[in-house]
C-alpha atoms as a PDB file:
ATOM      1  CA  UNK A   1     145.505 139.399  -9.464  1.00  0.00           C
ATOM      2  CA  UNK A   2     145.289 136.025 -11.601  1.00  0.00           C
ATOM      3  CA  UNK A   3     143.154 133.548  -9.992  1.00  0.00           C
ATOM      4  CA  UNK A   4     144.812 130.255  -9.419  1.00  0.00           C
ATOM      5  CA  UNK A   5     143.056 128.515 -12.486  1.00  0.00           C
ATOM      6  CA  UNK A   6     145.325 130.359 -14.644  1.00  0.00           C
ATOM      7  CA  UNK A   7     148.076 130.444 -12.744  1.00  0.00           C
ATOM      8  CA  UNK A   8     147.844 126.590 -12.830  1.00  0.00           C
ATOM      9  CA  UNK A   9     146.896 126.723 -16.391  1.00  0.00           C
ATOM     10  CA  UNK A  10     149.405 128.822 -17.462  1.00  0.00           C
ATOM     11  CA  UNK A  11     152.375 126.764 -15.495  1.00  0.00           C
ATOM     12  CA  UNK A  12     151.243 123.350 -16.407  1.00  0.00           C
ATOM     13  CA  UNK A  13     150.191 123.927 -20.000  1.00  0.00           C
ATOM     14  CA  UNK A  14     153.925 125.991 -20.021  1.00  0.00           C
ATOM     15  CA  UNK A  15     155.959 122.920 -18.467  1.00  0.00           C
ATOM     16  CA  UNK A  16     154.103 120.152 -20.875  1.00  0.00           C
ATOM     17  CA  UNK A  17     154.620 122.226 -24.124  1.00  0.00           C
ATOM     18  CA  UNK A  18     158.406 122.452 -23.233  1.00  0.00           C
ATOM     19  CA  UNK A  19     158.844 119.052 -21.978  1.00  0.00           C
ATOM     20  CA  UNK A  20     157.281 118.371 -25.886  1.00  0.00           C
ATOM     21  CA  UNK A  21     159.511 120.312 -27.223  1.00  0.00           C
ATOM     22  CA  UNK A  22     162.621 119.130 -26.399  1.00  0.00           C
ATOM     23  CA  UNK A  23     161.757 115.388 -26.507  1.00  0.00           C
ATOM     24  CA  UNK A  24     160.415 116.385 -30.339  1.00  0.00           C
ATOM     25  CA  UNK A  25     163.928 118.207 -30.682  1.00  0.00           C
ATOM     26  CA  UNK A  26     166.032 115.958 -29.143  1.00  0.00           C
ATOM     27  CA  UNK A  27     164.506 112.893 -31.160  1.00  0.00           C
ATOM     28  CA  UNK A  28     164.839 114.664 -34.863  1.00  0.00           C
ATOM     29  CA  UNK A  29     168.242 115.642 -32.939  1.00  0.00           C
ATOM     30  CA  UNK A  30     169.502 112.412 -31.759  1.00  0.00           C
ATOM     31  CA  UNK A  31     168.372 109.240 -34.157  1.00  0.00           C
ATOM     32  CA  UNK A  32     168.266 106.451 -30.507  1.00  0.00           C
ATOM     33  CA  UNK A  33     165.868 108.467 -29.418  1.00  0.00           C
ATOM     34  CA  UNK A  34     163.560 108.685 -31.884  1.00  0.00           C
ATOM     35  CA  UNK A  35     162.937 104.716 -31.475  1.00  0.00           C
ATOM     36  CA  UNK A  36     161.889 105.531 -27.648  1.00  0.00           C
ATOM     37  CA  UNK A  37     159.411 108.563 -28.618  1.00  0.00           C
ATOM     38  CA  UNK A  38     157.549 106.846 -31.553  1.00  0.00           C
ATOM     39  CA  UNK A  39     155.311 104.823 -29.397  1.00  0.00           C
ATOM     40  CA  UNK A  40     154.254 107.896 -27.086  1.00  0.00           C
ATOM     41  CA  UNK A  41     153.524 109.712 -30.513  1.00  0.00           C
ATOM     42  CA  UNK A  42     155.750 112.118 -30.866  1.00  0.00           C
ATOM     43  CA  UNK A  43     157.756 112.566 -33.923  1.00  0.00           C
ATOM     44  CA  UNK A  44     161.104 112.941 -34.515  1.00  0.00           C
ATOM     45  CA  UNK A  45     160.368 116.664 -35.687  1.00  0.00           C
ATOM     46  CA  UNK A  46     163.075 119.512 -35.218  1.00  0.00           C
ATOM     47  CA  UNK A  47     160.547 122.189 -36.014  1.00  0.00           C
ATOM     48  CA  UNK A  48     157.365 121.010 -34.324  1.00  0.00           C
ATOM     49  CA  UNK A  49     159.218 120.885 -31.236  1.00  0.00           C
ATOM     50  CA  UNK A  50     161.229 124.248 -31.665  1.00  0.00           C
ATOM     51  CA  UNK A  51     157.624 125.616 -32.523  1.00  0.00           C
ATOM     52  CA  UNK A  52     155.710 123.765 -28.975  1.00  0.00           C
ATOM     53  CA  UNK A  53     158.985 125.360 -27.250  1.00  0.00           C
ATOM     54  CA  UNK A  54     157.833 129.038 -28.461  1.00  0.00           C
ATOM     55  CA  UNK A  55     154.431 128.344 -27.056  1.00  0.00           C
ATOM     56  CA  UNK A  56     155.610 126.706 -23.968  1.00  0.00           C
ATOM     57  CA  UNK A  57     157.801 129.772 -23.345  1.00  0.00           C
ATOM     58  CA  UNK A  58     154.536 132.249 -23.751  1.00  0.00           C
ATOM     59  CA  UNK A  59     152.580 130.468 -21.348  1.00  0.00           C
ATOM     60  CA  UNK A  60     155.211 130.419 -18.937  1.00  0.00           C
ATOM     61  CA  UNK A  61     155.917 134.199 -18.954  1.00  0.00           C
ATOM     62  CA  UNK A  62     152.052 134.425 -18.656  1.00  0.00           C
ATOM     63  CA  UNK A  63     152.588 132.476 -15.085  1.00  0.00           C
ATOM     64  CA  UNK A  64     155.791 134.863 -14.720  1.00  0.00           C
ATOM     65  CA  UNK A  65     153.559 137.889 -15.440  1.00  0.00           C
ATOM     66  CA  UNK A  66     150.735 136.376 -13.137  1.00  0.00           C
ATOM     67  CA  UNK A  67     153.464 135.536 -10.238  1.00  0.00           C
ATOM     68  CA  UNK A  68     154.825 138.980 -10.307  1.00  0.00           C
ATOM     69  CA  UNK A  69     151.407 140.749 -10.288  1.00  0.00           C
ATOM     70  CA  UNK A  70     151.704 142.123 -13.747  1.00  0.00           C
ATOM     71  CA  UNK A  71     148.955 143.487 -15.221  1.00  0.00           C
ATOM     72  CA  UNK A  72     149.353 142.083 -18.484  1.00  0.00           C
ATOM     73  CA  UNK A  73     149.740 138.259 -17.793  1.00  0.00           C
ATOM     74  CA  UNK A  74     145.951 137.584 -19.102  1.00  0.00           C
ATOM     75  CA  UNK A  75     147.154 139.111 -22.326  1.00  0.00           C
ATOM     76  CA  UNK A  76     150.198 136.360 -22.540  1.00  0.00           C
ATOM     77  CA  UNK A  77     147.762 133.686 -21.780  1.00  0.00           C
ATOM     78  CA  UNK A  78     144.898 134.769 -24.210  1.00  0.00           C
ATOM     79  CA  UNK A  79     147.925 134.844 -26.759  1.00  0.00           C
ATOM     80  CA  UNK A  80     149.584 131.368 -25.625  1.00  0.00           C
ATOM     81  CA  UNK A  81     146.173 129.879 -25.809  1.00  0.00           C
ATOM     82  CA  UNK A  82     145.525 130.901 -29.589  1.00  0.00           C
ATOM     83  CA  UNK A  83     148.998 130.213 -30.966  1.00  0.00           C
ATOM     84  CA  UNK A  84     147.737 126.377 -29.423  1.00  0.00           C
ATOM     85  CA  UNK A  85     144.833 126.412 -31.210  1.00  0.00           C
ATOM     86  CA  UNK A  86     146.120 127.893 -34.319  1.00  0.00           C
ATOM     87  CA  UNK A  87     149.097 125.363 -34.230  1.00  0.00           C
ATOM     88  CA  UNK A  88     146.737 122.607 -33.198  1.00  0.00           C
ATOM     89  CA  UNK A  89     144.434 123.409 -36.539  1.00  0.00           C
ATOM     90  CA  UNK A  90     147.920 123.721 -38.404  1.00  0.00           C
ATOM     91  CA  UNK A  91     148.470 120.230 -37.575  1.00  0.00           C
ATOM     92  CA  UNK A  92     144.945 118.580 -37.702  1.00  0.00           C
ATOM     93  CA  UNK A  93     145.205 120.046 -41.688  1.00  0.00           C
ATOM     94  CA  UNK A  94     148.482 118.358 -41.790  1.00  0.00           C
ATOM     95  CA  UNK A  95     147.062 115.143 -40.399  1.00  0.00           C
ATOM     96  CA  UNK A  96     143.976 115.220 -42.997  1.00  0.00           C
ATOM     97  CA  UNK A  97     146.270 116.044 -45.877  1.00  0.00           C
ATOM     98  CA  UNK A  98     148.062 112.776 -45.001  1.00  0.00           C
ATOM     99  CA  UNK A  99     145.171 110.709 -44.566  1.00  0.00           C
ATOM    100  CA  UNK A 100     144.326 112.143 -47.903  1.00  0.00           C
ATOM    101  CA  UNK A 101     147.350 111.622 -49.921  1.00  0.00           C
ATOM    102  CA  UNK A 102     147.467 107.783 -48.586  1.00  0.00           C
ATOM    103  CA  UNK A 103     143.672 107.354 -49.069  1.00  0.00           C
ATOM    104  CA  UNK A 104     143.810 108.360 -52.798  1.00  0.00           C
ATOM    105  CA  UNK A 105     147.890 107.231 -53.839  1.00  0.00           C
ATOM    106  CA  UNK A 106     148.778 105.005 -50.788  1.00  0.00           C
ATOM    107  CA  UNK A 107     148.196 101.213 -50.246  1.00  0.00           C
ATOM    108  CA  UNK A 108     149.598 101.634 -46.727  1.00  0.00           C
ATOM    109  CA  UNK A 109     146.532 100.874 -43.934  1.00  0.00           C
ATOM    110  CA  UNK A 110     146.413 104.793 -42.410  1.00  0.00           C
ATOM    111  CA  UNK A 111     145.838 104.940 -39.016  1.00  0.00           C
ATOM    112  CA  UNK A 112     144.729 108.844 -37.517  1.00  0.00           C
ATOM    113  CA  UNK A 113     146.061 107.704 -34.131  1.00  0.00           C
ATOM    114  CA  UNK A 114     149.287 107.190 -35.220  1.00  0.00           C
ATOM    115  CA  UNK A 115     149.484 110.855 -36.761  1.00  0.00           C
ATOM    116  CA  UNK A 116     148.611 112.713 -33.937  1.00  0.00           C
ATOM    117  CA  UNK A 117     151.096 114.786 -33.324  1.00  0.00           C
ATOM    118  CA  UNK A 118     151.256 116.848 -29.727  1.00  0.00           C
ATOM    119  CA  UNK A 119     150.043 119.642 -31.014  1.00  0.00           C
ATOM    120  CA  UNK A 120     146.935 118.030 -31.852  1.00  0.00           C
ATOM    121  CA  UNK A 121     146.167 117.276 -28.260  1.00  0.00           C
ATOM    122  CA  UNK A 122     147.732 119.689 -26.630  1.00  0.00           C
ATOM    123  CA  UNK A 123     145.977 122.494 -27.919  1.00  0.00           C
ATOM    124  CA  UNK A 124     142.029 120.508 -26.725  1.00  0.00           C
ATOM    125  CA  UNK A 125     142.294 121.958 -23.154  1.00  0.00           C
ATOM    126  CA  UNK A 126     143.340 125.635 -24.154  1.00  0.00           C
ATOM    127  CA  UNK A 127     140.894 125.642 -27.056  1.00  0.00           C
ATOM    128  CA  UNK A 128     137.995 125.415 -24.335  1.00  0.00           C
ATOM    129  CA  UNK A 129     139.767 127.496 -22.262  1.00  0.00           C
ATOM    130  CA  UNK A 130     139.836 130.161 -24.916  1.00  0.00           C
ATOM    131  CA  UNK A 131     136.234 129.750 -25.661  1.00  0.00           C
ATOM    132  CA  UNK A 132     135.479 130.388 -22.289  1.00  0.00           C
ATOM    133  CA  UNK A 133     137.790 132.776 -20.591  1.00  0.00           C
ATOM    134  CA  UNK A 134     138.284 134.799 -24.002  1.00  0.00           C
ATOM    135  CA  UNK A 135     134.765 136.085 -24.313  1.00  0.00           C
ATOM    136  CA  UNK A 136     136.076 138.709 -21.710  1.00  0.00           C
ATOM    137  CA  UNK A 137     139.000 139.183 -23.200  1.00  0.00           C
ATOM    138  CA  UNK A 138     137.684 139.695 -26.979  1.00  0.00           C
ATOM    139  CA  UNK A 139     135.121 142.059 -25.204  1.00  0.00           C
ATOM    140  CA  UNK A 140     137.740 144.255 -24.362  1.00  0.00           C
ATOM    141  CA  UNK A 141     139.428 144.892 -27.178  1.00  0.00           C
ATOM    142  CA  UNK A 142     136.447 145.350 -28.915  1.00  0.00           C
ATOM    143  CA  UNK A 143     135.606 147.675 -25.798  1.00  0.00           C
ATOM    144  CA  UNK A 144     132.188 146.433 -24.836  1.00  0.00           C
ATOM    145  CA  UNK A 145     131.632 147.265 -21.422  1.00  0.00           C
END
């Protein structure tokens, strides 16, 4: 049985990822609402939010798993929590790539803040939670006892 931590963990980081999604989706979507997003930073992006969808729908069948007693619901997590982390890097590259290219080309003031995506700071929480709840799980693949 999951303890409740990750049961939480799993449903809220699930819920947030999706509601991210769709706003992302809906604003590259529908132009209006891409005016109403821009100040809660997050872009009008079809693809970001398709991709914060995916891992919103991992951590939720990680809860679904956990709910139903499954055995393998850690395994969704572990795997929801690195696809946040690996996105999250994705993007942070992205963000210093931009910085870059207006830095050296651009006489536009650059502001970080107003590049940070959500899957910047989404994936903070389940980095650290991956750091310390995937110790185990590494363990056991690699089959230390």
């Amino acid at each position: 049985m999951a303890s409740l931590t990750k049961n939480l963990f799993s449903g809220l980081f699930g819920i947030l990822y999706l509601i991210f999604g769709v706003t992302e989706t809906l604003a590259g979507l529908v132009p209006g609402i891409a005016d109403l997003t821009t100040p809660f930073m997050i872009p009008a992006d079809i693809i970001g939010g398709l991709v914060l969808c995916v891992v919103g729908a991992v951590y939720l069948a990680a809860l679904q798993r956990f709910t139903a007693g499954s055995g393998n619901g850690s395994a969704y997590l572990y795997v929801a929590m690195a696809l946040s982390v690996i996105f999250g890097i994705v993007a942070l590259l992205s963000l210093a790539a931009q910085g870059t290219d207006i830095i050296l080309f651009g006489n536009e003031p650059w502001s970080p803040v107003a590049l940070l995506v959500p899957m910047v700071y989404l994936a903070i929480l389940p980095a650290a939670a991956l750091s310390r709840w995937g110790r185990r799980f590494i363990g056991d693949l690699m089959g230390d006892a």
